[in-house]
Protein backbone atom coordinates (compact mmCIF):
# COMPACT_ATOMS: atom_id res chain seq x y z
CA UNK A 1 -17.56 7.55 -13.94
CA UNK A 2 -20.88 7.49 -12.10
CA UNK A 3 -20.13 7.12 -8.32
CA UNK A 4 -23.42 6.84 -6.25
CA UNK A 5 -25.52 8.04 -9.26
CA UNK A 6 -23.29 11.15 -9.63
CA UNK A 7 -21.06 12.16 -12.50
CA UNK A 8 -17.59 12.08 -11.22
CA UNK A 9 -14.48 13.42 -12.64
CA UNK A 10 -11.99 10.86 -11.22
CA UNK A 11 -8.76 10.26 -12.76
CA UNK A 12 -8.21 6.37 -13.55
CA UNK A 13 -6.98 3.66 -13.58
CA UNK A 14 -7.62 3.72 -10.16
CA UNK A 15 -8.41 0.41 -7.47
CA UNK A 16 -11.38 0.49 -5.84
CA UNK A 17 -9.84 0.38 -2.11
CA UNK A 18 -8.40 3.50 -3.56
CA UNK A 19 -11.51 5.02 -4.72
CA UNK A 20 -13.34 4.07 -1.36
CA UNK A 21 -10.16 6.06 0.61
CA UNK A 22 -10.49 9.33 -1.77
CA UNK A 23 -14.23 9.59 -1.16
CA UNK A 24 -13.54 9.27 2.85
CA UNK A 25 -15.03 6.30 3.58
CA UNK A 26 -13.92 3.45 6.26
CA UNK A 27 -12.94 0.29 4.08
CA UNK A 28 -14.67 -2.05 6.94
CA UNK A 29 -17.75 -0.46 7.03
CA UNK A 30 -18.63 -0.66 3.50
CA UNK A 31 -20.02 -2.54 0.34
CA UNK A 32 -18.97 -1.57 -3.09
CA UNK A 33 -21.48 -2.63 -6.35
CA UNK A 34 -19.48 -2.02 -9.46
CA UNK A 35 -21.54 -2.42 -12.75
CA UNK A 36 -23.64 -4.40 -11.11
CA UNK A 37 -21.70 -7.13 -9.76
CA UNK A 38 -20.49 -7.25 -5.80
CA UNK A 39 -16.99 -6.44 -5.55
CA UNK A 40 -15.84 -8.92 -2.85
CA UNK A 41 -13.30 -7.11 -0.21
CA UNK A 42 -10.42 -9.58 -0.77
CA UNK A 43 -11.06 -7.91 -4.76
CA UNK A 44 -11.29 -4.42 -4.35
CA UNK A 45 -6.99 -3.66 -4.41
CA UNK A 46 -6.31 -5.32 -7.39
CA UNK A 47 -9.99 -4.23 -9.47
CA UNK A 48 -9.11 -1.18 -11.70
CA UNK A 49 -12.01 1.01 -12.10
CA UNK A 50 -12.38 2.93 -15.92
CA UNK A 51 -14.17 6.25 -16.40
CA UNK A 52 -17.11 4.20 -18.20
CA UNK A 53 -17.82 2.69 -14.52
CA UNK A 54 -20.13 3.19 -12.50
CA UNK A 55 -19.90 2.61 -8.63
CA UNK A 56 -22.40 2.57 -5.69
CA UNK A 57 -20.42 2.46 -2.58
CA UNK A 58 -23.05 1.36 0.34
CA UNK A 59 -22.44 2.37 3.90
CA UNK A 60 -23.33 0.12 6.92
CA UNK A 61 -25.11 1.63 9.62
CA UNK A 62 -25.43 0.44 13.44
CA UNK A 63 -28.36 1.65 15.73
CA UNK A 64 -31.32 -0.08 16.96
């Protein structure tokens, strides 16, 4: 699977809210792009992610 342009060894099936815990990040504060497509947040429990994936998890920033 290719998380964030990376090759990652992750162990599927696996949901996306569960990728998005493993990797650390807060589940509020981001946007996740699988194979191209917006995964809306209401989605991400019940989409399976495959090793032939690949996932850019985007992180939103506040400052001014």
């Amino acid at each position: 699977m290719i998380v964030n342009g990376k090759e990652e060894q992750i162990e599927t099936p696996l949901s996306v809210n569960d990728l998005i815990e493993r990797l650390g990040f807060t589940p509020e504060r981001v946007a996740v792009e699988l194979n191209g497509a917006i995964v809306p947040r209401v989605k991400r429990a019940e989409t399976m992610l495959k090793g032939t994936d690949t996932v850019e998890i985007v992180t939103f920033v506040q400052g001014g």
